[in-house]
PDB file of N, CA and C in Angstrom:
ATOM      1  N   UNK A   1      19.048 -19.346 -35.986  1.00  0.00           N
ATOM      2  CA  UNK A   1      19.282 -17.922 -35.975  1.00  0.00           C
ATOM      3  C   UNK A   1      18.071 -17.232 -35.350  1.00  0.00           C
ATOM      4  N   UNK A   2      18.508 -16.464 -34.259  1.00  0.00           N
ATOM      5  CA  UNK A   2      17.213 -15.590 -33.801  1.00  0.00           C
ATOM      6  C   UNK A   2      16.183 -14.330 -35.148  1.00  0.00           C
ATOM      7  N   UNK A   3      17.020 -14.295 -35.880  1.00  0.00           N
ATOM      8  CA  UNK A   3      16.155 -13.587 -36.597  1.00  0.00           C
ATOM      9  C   UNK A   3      15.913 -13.860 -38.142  1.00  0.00           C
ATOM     10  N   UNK A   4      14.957 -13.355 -38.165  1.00  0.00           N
ATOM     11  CA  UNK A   4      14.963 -13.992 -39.777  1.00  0.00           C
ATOM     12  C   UNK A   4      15.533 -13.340 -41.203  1.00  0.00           C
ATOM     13  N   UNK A   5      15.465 -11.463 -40.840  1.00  0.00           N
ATOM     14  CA  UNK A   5      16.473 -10.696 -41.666  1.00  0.00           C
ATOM     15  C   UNK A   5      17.987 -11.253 -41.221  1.00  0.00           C
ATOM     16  N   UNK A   6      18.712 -11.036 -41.737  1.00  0.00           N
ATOM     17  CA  UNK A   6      20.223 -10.878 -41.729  1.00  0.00           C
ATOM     18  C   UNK A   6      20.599  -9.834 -41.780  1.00  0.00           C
ATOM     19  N   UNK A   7      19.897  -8.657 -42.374  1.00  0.00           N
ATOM     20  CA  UNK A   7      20.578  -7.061 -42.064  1.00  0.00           C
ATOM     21  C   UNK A   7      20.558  -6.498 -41.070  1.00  0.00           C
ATOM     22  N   UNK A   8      22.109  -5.498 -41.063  1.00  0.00           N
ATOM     23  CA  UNK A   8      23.080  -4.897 -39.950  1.00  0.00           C
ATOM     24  C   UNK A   8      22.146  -3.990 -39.286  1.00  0.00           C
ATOM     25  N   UNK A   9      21.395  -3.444 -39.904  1.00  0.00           N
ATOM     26  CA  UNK A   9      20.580  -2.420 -39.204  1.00  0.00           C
ATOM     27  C   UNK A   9      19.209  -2.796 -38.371  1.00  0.00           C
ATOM     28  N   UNK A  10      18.661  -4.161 -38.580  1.00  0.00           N
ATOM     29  CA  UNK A  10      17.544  -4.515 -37.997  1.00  0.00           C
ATOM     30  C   UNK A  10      18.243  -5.400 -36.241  1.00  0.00           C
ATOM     31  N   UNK A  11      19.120  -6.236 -36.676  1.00  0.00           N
ATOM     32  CA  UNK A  11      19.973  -6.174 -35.763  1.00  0.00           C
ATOM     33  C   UNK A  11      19.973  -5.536 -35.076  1.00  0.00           C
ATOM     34  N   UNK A  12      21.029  -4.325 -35.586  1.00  0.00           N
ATOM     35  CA  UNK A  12      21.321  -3.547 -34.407  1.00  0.00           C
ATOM     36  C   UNK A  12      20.453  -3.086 -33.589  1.00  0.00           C
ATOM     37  N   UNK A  13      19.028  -2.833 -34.776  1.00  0.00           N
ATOM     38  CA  UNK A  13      17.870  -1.586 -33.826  1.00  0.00           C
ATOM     39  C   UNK A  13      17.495  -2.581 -32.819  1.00  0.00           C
ATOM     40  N   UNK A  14      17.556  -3.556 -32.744  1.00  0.00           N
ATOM     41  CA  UNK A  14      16.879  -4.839 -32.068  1.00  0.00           C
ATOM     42  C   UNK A  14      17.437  -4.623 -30.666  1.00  0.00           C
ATOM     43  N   UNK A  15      18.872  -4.662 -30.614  1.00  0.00           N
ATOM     44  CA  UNK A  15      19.432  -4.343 -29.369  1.00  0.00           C
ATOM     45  C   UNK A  15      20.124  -3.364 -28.877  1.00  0.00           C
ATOM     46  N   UNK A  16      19.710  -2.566 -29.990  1.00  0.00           N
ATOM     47  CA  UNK A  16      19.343  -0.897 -29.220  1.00  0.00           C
ATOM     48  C   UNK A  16      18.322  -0.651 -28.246  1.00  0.00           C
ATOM     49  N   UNK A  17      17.004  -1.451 -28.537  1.00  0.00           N
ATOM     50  CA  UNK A  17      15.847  -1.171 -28.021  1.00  0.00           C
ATOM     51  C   UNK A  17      15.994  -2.237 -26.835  1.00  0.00           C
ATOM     52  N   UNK A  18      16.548  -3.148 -26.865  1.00  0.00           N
ATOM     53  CA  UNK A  18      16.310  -4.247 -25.626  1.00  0.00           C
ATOM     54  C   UNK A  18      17.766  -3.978 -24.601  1.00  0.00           C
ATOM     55  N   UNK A  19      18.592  -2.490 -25.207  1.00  0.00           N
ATOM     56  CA  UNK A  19      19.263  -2.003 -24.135  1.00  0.00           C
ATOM     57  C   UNK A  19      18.836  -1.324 -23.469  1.00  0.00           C
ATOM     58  N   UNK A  20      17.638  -0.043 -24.420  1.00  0.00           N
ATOM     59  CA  UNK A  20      17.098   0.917 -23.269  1.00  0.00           C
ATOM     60  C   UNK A  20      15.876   0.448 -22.760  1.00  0.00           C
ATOM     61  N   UNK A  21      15.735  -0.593 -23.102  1.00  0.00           N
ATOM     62  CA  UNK A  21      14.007  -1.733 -22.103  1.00  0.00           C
ATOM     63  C   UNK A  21      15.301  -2.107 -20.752  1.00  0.00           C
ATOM     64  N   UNK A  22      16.767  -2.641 -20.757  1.00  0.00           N
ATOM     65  CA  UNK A  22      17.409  -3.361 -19.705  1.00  0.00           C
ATOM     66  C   UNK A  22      17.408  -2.018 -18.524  1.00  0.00           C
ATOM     67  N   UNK A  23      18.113  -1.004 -19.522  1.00  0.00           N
ATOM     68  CA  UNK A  23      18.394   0.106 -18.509  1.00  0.00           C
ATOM     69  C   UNK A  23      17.249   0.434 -18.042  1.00  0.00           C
ATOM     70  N   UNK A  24      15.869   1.169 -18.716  1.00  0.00           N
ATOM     71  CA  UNK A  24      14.614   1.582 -17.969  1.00  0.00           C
ATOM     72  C   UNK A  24      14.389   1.011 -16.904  1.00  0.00           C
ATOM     73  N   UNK A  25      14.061  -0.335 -16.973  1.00  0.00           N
ATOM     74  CA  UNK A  25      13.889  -1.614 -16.333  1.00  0.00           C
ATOM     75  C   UNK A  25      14.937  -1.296 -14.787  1.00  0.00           C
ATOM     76  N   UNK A  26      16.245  -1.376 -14.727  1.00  0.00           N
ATOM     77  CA  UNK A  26      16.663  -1.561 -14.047  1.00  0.00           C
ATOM     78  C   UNK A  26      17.078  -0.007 -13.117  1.00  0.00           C
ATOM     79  N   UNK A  27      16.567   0.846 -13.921  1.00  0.00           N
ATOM     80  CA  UNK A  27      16.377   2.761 -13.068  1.00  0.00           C
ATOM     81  C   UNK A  27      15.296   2.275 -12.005  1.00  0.00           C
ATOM     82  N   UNK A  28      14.277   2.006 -13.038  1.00  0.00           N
ATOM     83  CA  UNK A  28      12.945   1.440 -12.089  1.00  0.00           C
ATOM     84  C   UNK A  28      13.132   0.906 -11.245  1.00  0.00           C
ATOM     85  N   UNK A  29      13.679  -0.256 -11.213  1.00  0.00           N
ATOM     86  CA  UNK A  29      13.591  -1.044 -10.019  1.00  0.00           C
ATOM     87  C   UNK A  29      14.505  -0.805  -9.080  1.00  0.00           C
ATOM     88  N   UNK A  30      15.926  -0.187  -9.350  1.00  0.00           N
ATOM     89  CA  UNK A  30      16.988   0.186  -7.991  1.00  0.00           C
ATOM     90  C   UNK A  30      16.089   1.583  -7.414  1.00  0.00           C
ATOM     91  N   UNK A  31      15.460   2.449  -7.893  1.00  0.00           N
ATOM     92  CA  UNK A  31      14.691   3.362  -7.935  1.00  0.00           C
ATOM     93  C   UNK A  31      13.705   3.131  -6.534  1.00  0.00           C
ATOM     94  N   UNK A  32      12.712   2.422  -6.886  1.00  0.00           N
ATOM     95  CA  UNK A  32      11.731   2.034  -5.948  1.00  0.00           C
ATOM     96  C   UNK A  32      12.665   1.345  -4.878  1.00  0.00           C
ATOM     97  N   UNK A  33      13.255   0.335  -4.840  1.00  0.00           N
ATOM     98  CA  UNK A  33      13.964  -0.141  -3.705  1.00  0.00           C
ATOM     99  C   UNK A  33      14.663   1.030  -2.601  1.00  0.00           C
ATOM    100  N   UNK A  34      15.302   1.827  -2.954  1.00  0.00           N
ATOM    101  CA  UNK A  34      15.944   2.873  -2.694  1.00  0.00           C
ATOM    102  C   UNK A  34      14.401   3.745  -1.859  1.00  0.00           C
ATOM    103  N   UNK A  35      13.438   3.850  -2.287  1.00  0.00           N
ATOM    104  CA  UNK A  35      12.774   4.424  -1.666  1.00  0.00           C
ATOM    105  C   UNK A  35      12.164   3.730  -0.456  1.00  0.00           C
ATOM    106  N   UNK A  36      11.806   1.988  -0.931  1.00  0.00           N
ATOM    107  CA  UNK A  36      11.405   1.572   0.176  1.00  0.00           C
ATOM    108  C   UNK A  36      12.667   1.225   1.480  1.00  0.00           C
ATOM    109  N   UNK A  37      13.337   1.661   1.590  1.00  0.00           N
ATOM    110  CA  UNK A  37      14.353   1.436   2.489  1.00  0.00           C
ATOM    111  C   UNK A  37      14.123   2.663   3.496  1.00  0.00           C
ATOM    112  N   UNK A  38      13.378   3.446   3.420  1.00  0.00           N
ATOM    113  CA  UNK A  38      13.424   4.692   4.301  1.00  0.00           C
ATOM    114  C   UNK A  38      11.820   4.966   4.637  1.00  0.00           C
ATOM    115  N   UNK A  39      10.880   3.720   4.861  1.00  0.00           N
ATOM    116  CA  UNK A  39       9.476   4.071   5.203  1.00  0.00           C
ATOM    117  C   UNK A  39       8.911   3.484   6.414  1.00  0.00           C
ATOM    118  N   UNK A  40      10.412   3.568   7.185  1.00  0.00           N
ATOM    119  CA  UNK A  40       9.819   2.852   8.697  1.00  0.00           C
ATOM    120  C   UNK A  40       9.476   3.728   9.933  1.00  0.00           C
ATOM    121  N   UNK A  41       8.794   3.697  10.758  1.00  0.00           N
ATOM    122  CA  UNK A  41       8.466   4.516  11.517  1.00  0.00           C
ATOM    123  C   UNK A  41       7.864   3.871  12.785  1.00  0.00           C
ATOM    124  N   UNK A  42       7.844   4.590  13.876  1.00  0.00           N
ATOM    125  CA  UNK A  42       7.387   4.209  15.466  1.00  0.00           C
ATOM    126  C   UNK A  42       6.839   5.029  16.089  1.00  0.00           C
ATOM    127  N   UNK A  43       5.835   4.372  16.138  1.00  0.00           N
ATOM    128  CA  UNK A  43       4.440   4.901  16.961  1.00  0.00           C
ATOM    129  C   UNK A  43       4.200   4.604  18.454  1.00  0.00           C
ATOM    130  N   UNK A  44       3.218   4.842  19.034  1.00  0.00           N
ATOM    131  CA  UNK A  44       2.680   4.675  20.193  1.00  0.00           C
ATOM    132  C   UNK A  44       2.124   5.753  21.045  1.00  0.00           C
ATOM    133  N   UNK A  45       1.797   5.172  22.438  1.00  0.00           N
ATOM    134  CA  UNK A  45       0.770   5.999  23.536  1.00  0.00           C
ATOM    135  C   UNK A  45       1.637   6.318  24.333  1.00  0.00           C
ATOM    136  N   UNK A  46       1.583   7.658  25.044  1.00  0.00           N
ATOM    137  CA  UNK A  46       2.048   8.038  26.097  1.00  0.00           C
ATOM    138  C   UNK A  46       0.931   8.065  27.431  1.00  0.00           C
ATOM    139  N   UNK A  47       0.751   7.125  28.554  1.00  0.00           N
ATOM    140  CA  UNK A  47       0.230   7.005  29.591  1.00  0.00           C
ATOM    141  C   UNK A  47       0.782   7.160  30.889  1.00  0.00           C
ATOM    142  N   UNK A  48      -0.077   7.512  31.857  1.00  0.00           N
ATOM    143  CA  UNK A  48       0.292   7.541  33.162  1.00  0.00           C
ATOM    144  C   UNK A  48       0.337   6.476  33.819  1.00  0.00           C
ATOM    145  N   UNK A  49       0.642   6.004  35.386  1.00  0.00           N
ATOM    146  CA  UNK A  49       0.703   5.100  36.032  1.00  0.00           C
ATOM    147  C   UNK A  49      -0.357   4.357  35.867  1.00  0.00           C
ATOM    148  N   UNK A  50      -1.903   5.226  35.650  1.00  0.00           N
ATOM    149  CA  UNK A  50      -3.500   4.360  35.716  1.00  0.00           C
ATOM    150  C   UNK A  50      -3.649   3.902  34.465  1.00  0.00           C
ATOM    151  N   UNK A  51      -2.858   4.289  33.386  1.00  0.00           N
ATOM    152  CA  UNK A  51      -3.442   3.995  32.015  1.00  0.00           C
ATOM    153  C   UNK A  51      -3.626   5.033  31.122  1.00  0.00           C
ATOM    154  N   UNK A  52      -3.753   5.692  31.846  1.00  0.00           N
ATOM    155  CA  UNK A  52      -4.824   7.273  31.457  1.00  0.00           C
ATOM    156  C   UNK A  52      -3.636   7.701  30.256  1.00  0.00           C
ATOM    157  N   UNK A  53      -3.865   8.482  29.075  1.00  0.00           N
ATOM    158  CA  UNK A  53      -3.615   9.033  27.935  1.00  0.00           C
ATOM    159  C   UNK A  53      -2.607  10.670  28.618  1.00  0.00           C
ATOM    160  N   UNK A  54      -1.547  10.699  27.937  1.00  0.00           N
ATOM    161  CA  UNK A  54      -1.019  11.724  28.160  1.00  0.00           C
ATOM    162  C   UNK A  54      -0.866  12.619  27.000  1.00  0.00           C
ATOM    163  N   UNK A  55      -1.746  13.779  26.791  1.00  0.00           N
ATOM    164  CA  UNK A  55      -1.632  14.710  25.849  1.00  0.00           C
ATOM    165  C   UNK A  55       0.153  15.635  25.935  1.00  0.00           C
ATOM    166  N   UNK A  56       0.362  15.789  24.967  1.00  0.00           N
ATOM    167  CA  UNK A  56       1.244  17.120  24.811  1.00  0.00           C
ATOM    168  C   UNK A  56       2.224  16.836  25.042  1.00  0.00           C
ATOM    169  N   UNK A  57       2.847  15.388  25.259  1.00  0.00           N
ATOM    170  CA  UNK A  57       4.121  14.872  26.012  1.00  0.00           C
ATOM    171  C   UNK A  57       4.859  14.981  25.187  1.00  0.00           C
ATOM    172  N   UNK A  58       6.073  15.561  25.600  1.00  0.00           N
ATOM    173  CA  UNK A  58       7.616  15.827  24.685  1.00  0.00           C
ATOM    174  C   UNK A  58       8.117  14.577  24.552  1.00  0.00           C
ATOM    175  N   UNK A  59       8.453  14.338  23.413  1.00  0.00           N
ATOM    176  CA  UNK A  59       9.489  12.661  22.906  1.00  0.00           C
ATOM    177  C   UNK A  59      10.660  12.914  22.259  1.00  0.00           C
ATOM    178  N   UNK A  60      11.732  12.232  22.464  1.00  0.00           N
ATOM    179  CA  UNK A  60      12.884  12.594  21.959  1.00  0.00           C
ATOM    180  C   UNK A  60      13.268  10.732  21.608  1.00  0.00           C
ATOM    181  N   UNK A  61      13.679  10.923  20.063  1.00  0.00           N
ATOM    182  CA  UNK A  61      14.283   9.753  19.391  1.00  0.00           C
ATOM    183  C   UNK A  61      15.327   9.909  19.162  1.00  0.00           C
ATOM    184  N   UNK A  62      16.431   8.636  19.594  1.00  0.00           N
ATOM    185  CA  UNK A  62      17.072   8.856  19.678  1.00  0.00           C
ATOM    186  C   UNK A  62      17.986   7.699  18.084  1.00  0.00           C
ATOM    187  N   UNK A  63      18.757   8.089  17.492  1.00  0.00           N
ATOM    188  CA  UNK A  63      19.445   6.911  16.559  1.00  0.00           C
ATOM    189  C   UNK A  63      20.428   6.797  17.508  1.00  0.00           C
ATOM    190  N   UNK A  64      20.918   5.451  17.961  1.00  0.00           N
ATOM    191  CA  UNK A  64      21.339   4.992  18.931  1.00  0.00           C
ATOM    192  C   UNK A  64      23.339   4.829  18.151  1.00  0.00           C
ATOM    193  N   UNK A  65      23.000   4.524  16.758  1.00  0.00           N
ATOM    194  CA  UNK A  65      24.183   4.782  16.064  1.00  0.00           C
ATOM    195  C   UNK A  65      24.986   5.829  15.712  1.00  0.00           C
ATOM    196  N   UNK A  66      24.334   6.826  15.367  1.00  0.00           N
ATOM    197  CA  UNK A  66      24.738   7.934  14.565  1.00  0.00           C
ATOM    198  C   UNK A  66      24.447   9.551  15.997  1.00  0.00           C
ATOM    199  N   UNK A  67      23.595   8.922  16.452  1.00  0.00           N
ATOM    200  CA  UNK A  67      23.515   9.797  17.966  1.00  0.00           C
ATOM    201  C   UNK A  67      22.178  11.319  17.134  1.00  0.00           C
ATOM    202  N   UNK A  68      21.745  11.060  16.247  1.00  0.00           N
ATOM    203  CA  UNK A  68      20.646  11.772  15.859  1.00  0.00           C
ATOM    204  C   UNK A  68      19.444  11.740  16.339  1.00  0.00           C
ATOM    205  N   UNK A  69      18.918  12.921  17.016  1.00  0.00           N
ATOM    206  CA  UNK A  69      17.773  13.061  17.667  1.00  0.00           C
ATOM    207  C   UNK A  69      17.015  13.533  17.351  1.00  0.00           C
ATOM    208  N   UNK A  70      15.548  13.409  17.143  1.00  0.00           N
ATOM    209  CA  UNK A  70      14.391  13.791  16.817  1.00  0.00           C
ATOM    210  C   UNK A  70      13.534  14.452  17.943  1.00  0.00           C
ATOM    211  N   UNK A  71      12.839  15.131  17.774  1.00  0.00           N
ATOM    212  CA  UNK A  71      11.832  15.179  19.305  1.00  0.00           C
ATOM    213  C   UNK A  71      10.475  15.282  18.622  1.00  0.00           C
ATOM    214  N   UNK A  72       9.579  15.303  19.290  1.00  0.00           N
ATOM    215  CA  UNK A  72       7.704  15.700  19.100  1.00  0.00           C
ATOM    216  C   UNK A  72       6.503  15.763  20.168  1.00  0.00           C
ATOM    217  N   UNK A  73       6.008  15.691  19.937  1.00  0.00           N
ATOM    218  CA  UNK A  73       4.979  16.025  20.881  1.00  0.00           C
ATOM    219  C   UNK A  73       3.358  14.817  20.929  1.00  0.00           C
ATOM    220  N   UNK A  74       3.451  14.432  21.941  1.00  0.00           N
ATOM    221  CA  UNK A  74       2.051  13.734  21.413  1.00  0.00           C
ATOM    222  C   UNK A  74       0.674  14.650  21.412  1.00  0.00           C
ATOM    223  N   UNK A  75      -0.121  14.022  20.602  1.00  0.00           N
ATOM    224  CA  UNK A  75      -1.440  14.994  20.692  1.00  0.00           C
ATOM    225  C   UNK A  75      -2.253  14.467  21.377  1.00  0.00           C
ATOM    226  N   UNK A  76      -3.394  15.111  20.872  1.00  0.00           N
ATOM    227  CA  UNK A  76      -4.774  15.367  22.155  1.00  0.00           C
ATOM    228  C   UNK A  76      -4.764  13.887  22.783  1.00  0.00           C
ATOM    229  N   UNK A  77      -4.667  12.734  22.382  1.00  0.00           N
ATOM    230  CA  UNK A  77      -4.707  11.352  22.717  1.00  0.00           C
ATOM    231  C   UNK A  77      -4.025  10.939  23.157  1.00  0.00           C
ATOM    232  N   UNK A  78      -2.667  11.095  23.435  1.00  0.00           N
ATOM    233  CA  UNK A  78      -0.923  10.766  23.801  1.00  0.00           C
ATOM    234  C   UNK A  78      -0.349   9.680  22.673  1.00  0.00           C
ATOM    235  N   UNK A  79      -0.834   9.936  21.752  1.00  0.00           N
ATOM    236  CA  UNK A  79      -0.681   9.206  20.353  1.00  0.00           C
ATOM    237  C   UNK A  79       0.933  10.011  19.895  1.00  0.00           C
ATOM    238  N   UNK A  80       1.923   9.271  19.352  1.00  0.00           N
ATOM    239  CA  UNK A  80       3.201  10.118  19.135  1.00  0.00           C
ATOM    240  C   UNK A  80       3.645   9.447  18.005  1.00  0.00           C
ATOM    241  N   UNK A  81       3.909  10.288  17.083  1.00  0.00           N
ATOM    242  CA  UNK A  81       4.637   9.002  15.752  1.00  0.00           C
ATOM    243  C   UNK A  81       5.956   9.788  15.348  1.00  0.00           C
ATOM    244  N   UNK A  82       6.907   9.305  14.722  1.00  0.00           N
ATOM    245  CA  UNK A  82       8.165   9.023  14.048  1.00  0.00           C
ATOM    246  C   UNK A  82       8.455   8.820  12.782  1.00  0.00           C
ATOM    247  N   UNK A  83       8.232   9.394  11.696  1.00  0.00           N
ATOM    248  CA  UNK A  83       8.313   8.209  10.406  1.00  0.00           C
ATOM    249  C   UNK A  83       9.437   8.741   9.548  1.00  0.00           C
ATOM    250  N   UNK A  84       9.322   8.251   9.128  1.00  0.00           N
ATOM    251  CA  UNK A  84      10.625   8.245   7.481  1.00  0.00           C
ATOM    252  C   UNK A  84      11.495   8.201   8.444  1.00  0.00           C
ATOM    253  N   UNK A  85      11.978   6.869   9.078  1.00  0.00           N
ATOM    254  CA  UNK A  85      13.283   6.838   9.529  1.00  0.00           C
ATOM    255  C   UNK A  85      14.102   5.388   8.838  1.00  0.00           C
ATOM    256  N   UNK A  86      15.317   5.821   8.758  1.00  0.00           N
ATOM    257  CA  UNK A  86      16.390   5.067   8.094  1.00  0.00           C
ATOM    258  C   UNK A  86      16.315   3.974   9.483  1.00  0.00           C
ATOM    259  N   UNK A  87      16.873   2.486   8.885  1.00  0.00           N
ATOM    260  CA  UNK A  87      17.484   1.866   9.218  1.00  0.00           C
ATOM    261  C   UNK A  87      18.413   1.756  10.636  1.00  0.00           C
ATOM    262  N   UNK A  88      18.167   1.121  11.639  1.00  0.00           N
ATOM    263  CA  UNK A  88      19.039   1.350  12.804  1.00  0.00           C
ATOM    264  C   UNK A  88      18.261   1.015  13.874  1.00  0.00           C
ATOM    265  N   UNK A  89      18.890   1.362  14.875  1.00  0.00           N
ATOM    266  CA  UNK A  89      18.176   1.015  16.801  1.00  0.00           C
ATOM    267  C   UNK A  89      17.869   2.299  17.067  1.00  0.00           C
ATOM    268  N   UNK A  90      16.786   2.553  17.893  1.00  0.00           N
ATOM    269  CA  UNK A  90      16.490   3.481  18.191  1.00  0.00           C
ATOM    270  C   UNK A  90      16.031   3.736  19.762  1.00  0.00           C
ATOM    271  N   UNK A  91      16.316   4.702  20.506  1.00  0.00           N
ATOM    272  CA  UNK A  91      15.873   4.745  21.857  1.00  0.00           C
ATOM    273  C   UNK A  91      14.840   5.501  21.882  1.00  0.00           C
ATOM    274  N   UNK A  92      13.657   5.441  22.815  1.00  0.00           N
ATOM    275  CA  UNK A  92      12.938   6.801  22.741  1.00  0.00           C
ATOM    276  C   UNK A  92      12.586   6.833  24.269  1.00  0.00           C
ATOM    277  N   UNK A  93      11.916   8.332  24.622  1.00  0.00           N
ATOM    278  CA  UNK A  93      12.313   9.093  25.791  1.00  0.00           C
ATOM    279  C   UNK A  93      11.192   9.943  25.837  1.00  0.00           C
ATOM    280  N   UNK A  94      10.877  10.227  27.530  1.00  0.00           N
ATOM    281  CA  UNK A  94      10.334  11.553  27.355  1.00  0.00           C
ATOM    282  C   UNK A  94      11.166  12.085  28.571  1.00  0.00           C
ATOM    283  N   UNK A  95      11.624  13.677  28.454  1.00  0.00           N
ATOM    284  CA  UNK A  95      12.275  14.378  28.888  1.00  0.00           C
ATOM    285  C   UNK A  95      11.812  14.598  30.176  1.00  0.00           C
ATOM    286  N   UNK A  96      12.537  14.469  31.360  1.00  0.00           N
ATOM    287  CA  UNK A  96      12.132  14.640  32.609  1.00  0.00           C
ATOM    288  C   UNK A  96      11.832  15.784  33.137  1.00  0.00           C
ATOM    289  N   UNK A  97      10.438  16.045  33.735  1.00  0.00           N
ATOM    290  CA  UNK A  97      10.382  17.339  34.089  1.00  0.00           C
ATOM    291  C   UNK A  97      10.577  17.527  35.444  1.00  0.00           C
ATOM    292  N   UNK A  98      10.853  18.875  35.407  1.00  0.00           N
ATOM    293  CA  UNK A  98      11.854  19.918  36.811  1.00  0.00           C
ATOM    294  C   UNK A  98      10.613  19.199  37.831  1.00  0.00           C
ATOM    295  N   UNK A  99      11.218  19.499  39.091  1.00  0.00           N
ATOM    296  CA  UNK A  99      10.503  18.662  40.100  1.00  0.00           C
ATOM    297  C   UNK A  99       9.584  20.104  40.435  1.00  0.00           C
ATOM    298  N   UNK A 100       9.669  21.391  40.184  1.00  0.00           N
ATOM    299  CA  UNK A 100       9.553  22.509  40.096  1.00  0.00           C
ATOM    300  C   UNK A 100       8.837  23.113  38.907  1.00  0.00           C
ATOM    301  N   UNK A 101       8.252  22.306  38.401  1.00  0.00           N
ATOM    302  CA  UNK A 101       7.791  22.931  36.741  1.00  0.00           C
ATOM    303  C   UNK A 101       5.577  22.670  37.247  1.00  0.00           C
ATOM    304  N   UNK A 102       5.299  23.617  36.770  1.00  0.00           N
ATOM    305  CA  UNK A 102       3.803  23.436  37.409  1.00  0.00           C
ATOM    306  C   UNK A 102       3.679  22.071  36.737  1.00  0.00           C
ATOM    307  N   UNK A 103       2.701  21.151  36.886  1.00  0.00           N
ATOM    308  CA  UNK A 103       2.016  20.279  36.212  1.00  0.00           C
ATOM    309  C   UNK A 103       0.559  20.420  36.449  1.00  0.00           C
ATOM    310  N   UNK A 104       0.027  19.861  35.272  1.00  0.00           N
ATOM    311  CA  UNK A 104      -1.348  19.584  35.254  1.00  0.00           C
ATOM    312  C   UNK A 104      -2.078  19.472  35.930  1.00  0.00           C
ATOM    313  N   UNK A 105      -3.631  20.729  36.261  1.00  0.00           N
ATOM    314  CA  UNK A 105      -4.163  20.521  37.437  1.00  0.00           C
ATOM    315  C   UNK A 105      -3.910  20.436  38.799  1.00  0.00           C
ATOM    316  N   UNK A 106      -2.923  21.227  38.938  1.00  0.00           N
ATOM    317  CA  UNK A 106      -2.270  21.837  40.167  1.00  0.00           C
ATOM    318  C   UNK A 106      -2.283  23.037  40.510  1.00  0.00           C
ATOM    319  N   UNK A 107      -2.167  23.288  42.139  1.00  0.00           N
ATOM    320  CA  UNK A 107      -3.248  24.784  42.398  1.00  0.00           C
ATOM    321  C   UNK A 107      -1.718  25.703  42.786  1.00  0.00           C
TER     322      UNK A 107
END
């Protein structure tokens, strides 16, 4: 016999308490899983033909499934990030500029 009382009430409290230890237990853990499923993200440099760092560059992400797009900007470094993204393929882009649009250091 697992226990050494025989009364109804020690019993019971017994697996009263090792129901709400199963349930806690198992909030917790579908809990955290559920969160780590959504902490992926994509980074990188935006460069020119020489290498050289492209500040300020427009990016557009694309979910290749669901057709949801993101955009951003890289900063002073051409450094560009993405994060908290769900699950899936993703395309990414930078938006073509007008053949007509001033650029950088041009008179």
């Amino acid at each position: 016999m697992i226990f050494s009382s025989g009364h109804p009430n020690t019993i019971s409290a017994h697996f009263k308490f090792c129901r709400i230890v199963t349930v806690a237990l198992y909030a917790l853990l579908t809990t955290a899983t559920a969160f780590a499923q959504f902490t992926a993200g994509i980074q990188g440099n935006v460069r020119d033909a020489s290498g050289g760092n492209i500040p300020n560059a427009q990016m557009v992400l694309l979910n290749t499934a669901t057709k949801v797009q993101q955009s951003g900007t890289s900063d002073a470094s051409g450094l560009y990030r993405f994060t908290n993204l769900g699950p899936g393929d993703y395309q990414i882009s930078q938006p073509l500029r007008a053949s007509n649009a001033p650029r950088p250091n041009s008179r």
